[in-house]
PDB file of N, CA and C in Angstrom:
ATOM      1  N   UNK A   1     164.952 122.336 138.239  1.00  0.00           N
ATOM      2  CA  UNK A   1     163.571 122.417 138.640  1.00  0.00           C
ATOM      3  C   UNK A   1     162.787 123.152 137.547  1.00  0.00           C
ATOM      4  N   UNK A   2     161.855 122.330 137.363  1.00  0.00           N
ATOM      5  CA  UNK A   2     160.775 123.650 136.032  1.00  0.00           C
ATOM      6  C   UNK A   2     159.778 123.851 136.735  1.00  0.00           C
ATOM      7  N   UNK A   3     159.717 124.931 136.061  1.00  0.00           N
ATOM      8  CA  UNK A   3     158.580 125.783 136.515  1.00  0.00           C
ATOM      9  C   UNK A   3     157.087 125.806 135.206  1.00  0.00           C
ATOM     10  N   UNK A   4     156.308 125.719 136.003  1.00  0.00           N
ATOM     11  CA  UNK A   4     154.565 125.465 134.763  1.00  0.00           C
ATOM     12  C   UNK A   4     155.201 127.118 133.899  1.00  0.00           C
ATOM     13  N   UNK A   5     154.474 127.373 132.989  1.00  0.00           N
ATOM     14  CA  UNK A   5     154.388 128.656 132.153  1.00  0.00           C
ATOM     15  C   UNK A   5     152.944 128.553 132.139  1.00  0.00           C
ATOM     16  N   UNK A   6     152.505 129.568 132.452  1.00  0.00           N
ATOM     17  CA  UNK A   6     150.943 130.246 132.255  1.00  0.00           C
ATOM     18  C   UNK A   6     151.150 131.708 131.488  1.00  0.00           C
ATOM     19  N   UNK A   7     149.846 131.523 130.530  1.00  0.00           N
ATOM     20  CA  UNK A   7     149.845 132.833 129.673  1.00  0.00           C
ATOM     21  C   UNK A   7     148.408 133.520 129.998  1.00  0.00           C
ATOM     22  N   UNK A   8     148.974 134.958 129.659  1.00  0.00           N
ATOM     23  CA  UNK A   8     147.512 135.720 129.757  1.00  0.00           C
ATOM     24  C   UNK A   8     146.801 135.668 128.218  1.00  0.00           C
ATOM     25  N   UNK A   9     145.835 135.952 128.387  1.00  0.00           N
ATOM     26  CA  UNK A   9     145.236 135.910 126.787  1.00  0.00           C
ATOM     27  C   UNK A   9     145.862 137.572 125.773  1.00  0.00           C
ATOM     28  N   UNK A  10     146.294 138.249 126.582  1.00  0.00           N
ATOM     29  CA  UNK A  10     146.887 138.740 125.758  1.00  0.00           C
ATOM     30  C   UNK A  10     147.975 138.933 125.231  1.00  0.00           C
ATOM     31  N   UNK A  11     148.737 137.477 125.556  1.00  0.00           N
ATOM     32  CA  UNK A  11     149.734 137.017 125.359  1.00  0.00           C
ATOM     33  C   UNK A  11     149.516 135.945 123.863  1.00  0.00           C
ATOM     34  N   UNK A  12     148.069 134.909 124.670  1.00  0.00           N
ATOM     35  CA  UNK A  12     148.522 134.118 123.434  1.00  0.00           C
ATOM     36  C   UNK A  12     148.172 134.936 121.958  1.00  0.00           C
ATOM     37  N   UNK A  13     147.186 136.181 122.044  1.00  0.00           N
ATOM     38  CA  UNK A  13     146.825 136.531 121.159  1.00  0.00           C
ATOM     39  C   UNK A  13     147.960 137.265 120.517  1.00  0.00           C
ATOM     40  N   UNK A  14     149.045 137.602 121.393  1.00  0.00           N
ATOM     41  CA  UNK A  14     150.079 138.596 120.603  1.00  0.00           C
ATOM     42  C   UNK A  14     151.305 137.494 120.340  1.00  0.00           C
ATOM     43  N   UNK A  15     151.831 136.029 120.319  1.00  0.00           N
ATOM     44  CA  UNK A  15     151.903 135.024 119.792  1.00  0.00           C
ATOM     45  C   UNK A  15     151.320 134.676 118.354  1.00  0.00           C
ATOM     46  N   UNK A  16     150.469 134.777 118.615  1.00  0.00           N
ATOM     47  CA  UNK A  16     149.606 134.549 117.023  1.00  0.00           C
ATOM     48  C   UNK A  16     149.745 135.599 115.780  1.00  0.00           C
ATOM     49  N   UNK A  17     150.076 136.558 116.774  1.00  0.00           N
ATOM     50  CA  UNK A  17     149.935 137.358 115.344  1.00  0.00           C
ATOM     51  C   UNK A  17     151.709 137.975 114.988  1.00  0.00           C
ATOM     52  N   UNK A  18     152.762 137.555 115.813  1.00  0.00           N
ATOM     53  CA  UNK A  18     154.212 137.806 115.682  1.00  0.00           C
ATOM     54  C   UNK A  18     154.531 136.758 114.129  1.00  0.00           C
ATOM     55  N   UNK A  19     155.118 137.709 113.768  1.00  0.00           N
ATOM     56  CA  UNK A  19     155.761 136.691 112.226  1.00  0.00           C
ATOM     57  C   UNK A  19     156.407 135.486 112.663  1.00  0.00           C
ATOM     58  N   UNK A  20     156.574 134.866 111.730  1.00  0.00           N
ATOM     59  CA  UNK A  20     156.537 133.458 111.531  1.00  0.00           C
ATOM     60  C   UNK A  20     158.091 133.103 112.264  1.00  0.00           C
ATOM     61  N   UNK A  21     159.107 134.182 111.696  1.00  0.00           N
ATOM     62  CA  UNK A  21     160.351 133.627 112.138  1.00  0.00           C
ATOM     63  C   UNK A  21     160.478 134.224 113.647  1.00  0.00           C
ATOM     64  N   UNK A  22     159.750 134.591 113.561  1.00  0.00           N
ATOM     65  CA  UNK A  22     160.141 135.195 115.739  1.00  0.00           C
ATOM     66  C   UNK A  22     159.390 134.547 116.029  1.00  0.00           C
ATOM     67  N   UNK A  23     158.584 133.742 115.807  1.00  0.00           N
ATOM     68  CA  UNK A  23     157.608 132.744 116.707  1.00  0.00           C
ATOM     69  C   UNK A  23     158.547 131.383 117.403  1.00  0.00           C
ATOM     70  N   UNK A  24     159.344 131.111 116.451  1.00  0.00           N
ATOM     71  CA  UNK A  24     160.334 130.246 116.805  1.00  0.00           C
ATOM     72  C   UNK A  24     161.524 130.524 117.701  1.00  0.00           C
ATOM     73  N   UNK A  25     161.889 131.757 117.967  1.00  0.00           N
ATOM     74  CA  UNK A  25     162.501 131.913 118.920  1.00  0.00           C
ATOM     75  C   UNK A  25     162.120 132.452 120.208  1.00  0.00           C
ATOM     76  N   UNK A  26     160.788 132.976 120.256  1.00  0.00           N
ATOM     77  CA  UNK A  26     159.983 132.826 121.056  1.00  0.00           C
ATOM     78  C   UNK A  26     159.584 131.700 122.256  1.00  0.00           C
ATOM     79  N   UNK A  27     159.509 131.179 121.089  1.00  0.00           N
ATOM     80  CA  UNK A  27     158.988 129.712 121.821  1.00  0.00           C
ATOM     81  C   UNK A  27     160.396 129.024 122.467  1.00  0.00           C
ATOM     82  N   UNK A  28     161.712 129.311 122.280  1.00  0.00           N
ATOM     83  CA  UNK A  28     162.340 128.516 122.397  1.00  0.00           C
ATOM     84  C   UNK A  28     163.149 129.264 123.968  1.00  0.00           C
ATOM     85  N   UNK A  29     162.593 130.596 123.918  1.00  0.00           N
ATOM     86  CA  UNK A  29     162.836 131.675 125.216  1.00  0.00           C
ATOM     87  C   UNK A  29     161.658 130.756 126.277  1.00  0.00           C
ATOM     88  N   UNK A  30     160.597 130.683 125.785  1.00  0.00           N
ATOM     89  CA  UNK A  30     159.083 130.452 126.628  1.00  0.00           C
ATOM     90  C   UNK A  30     159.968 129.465 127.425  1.00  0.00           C
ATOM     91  N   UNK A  31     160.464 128.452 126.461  1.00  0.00           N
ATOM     92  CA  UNK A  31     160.980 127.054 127.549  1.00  0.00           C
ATOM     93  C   UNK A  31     162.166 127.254 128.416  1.00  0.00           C
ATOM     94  N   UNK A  32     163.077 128.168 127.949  1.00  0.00           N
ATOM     95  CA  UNK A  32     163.804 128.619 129.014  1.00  0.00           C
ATOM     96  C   UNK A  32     163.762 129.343 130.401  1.00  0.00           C
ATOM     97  N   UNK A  33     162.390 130.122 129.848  1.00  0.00           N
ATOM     98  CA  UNK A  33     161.760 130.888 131.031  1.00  0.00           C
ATOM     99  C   UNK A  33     161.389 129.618 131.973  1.00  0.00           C
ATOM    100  N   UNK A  34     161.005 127.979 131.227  1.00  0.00           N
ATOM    101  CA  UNK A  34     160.498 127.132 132.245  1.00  0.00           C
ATOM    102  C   UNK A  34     161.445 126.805 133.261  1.00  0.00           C
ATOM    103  N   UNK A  35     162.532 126.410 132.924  1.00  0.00           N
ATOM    104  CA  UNK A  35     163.700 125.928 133.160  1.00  0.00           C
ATOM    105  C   UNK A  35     164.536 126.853 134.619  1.00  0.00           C
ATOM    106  N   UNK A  36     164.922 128.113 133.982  1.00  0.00           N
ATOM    107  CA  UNK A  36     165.496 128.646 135.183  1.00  0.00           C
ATOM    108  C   UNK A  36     164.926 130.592 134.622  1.00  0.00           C
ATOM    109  N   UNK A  37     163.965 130.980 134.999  1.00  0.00           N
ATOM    110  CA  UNK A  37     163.260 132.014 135.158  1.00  0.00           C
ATOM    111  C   UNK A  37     164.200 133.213 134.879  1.00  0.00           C
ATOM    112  N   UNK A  38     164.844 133.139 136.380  1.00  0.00           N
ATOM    113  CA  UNK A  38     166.198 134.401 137.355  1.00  0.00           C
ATOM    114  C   UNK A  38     167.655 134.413 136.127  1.00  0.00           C
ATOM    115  N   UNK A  39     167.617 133.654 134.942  1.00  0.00           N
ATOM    116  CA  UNK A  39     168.668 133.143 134.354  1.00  0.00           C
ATOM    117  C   UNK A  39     168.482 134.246 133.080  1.00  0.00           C
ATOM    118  N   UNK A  40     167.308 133.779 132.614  1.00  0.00           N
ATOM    119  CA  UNK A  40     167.309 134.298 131.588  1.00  0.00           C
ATOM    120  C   UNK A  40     166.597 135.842 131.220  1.00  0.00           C
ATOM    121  N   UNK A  41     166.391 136.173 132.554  1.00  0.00           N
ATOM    122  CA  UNK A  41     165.534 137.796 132.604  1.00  0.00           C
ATOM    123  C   UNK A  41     166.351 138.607 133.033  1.00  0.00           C
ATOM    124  N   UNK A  42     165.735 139.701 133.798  1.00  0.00           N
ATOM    125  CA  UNK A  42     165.961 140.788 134.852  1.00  0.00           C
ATOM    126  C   UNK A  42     164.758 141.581 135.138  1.00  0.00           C
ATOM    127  N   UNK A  43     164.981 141.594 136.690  1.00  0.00           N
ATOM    128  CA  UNK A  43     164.257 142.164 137.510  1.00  0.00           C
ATOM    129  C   UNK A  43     163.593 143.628 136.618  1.00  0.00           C
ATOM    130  N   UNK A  44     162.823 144.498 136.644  1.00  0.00           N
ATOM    131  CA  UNK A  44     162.356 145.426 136.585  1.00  0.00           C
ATOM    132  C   UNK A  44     162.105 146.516 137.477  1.00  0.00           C
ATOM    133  N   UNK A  45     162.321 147.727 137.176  1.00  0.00           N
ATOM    134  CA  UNK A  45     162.515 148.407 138.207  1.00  0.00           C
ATOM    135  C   UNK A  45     160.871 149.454 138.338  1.00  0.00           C
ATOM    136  N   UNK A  46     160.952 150.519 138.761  1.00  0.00           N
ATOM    137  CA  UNK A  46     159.998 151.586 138.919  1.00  0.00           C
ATOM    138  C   UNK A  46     158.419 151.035 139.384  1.00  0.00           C
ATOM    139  N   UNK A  47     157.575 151.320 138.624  1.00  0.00           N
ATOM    140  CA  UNK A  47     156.162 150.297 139.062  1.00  0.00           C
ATOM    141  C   UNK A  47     155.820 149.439 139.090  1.00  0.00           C
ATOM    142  N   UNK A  48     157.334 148.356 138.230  1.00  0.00           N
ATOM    143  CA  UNK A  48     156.819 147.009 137.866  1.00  0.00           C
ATOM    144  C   UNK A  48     157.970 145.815 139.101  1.00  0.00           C
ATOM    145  N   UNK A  49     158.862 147.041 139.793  1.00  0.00           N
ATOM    146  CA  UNK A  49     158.919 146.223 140.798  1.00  0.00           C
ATOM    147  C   UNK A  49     158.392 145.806 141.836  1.00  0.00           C
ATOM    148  N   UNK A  50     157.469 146.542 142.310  1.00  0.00           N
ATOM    149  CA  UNK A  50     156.515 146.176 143.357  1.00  0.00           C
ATOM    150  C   UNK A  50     155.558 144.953 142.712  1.00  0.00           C
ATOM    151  N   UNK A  51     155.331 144.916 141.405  1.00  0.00           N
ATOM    152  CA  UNK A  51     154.071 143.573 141.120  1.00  0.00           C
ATOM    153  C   UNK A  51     155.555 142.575 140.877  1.00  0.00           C
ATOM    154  N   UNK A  52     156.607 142.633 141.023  1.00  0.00           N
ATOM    155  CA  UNK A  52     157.935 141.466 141.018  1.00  0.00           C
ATOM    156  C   UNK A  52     157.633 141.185 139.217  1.00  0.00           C
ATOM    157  N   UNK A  53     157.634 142.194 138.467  1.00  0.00           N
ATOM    158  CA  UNK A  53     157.933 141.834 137.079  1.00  0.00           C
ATOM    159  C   UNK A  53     158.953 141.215 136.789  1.00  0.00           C
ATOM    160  N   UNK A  54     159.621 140.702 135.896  1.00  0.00           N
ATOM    161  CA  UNK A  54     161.051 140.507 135.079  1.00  0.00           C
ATOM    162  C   UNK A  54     160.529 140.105 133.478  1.00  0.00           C
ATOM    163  N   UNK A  55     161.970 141.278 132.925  1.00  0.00           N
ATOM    164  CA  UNK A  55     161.686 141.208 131.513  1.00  0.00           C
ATOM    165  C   UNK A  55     162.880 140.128 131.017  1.00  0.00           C
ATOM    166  N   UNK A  56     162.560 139.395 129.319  1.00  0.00           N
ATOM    167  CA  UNK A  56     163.454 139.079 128.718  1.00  0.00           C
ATOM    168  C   UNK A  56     163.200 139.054 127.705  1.00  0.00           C
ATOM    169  N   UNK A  57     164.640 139.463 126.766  1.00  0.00           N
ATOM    170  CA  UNK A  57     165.075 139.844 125.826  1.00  0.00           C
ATOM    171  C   UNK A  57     164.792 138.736 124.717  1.00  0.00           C
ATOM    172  N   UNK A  58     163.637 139.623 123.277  1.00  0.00           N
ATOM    173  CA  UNK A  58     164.191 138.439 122.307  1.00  0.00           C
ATOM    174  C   UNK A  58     164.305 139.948 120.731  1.00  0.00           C
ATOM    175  N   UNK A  59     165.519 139.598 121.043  1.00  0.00           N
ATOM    176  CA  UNK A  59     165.376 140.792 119.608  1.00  0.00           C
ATOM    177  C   UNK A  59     164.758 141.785 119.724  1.00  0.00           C
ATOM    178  N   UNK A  60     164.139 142.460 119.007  1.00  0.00           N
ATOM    179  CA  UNK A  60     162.858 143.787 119.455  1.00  0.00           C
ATOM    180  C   UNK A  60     161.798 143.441 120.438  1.00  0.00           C
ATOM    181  N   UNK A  61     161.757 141.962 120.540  1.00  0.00           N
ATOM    182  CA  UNK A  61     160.613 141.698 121.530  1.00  0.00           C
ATOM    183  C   UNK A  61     161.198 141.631 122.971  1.00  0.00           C
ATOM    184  N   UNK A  62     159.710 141.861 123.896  1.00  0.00           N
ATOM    185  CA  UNK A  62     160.128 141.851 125.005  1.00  0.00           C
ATOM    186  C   UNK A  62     159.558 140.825 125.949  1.00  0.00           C
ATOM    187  N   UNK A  63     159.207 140.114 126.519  1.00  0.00           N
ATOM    188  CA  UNK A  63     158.755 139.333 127.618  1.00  0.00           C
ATOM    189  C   UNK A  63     158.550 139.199 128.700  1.00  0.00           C
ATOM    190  N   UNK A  64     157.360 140.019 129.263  1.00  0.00           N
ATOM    191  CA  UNK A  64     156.700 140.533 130.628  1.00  0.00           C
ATOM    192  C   UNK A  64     156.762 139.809 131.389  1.00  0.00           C
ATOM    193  N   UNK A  65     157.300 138.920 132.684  1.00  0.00           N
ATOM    194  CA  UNK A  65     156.846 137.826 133.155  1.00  0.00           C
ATOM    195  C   UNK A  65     156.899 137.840 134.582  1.00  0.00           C
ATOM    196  N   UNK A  66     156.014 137.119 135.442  1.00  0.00           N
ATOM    197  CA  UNK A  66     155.786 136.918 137.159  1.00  0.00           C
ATOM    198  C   UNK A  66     156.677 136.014 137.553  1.00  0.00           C
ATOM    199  N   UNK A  67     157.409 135.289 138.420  1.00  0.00           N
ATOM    200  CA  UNK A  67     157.771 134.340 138.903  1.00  0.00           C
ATOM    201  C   UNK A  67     157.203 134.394 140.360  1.00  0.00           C
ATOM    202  N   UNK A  68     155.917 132.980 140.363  1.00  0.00           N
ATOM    203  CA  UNK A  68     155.091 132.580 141.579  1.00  0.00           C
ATOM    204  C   UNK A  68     156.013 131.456 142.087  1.00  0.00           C
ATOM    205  N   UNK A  69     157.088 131.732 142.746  1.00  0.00           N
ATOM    206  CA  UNK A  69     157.740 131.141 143.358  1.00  0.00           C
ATOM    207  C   UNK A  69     157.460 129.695 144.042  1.00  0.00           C
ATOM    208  N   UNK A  70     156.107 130.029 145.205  1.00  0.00           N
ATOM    209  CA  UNK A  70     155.700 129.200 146.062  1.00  0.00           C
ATOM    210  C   UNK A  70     155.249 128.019 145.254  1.00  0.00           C
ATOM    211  N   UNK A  71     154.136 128.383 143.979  1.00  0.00           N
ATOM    212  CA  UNK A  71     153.860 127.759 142.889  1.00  0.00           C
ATOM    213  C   UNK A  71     154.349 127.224 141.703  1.00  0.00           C
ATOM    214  N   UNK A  72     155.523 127.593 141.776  1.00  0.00           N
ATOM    215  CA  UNK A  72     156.462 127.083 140.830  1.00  0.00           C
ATOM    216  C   UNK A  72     155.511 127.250 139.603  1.00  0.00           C
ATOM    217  N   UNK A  73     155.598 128.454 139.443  1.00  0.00           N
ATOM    218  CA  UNK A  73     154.551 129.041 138.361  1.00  0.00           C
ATOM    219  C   UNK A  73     155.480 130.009 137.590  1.00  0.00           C
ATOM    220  N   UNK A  74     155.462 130.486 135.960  1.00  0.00           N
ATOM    221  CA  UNK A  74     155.939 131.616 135.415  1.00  0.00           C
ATOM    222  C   UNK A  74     155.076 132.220 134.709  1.00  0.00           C
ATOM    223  N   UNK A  75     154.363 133.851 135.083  1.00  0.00           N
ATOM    224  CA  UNK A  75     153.364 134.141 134.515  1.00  0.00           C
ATOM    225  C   UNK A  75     153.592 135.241 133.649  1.00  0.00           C
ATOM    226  N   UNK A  76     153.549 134.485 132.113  1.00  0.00           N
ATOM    227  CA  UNK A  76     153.804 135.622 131.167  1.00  0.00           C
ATOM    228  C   UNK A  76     153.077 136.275 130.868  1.00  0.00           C
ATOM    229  N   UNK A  77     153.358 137.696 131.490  1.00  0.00           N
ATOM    230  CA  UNK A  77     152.245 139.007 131.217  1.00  0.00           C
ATOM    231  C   UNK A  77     151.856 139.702 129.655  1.00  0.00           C
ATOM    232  N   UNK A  78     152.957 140.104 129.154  1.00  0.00           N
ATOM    233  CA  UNK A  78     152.702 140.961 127.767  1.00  0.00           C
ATOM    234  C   UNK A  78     154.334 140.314 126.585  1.00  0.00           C
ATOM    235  N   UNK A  79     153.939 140.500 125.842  1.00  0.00           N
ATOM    236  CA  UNK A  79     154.788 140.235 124.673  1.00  0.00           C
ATOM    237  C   UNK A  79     154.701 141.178 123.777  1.00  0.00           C
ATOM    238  N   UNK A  80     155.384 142.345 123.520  1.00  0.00           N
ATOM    239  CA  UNK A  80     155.563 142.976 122.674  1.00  0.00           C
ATOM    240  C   UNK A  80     156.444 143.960 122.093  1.00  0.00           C
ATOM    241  N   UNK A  81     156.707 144.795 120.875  1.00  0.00           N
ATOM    242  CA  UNK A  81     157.772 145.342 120.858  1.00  0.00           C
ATOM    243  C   UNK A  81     158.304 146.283 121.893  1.00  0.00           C
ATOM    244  N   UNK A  82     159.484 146.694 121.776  1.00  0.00           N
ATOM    245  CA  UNK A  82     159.849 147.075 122.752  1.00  0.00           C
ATOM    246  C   UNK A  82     159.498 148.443 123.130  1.00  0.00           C
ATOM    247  N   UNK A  83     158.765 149.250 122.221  1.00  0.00           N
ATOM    248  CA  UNK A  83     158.470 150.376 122.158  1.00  0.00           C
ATOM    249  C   UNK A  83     157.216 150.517 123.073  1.00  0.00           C
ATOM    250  N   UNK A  84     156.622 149.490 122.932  1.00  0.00           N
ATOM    251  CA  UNK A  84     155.140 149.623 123.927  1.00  0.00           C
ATOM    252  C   UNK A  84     154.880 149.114 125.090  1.00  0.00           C
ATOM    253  N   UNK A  85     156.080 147.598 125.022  1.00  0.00           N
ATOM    254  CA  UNK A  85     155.563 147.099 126.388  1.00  0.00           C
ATOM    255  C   UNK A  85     155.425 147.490 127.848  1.00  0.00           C
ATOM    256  N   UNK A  86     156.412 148.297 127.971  1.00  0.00           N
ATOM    257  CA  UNK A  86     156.516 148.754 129.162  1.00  0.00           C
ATOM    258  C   UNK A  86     155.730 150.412 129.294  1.00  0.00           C
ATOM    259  N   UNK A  87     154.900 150.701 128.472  1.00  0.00           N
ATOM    260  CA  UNK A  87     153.564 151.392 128.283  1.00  0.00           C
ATOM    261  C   UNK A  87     152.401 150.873 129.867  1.00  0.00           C
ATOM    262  N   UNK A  88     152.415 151.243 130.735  1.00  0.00           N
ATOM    263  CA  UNK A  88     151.028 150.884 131.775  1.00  0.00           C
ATOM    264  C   UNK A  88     149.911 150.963 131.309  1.00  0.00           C
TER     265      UNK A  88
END
């Protein structure tokens, strides 16, 4: 079953500006996130379990994301190193 991918704009803007060779593996996480969500993340714990976050792993980067279940929706929140993302 796939799921749509929706981005926030401060997503696509932090896309655009990731170097050239992590853009490609990026993108190749994005489609997996379509595919099976629960597979390729993990849940999040402390404040970001109540909004049902899950992060995934790409190298130093990180990948903020919603799973709208009912909607068969995946909503990627933030993209960034790992030092900041999980910054509120």
């Amino acid at each position: 079953m796939t799921y749509e991918v929706r981005f926030s704009k401060r997503v696509k803007l932090a896309i655009d500006r990731i170097q050239a060779s992590e853009k490609g593996t990026v993108k190749e996480r994005i489609d997996e996130l379509a595919q099976r969500p629960r597979a390729v993340g993990k849940p999040l714990l402390g404040p970001f379990r109540e909004r049902n976050v899950w992060s995934s792993r790409v190298g130093d980067l990180r990948i903020l994301y919603s799973i709208l279940e009912h909607e068969k929706i995946v909503l990627v929140i933030r993209l960034d190193h790992r030092r900041r993302v999980y910054r509120i």
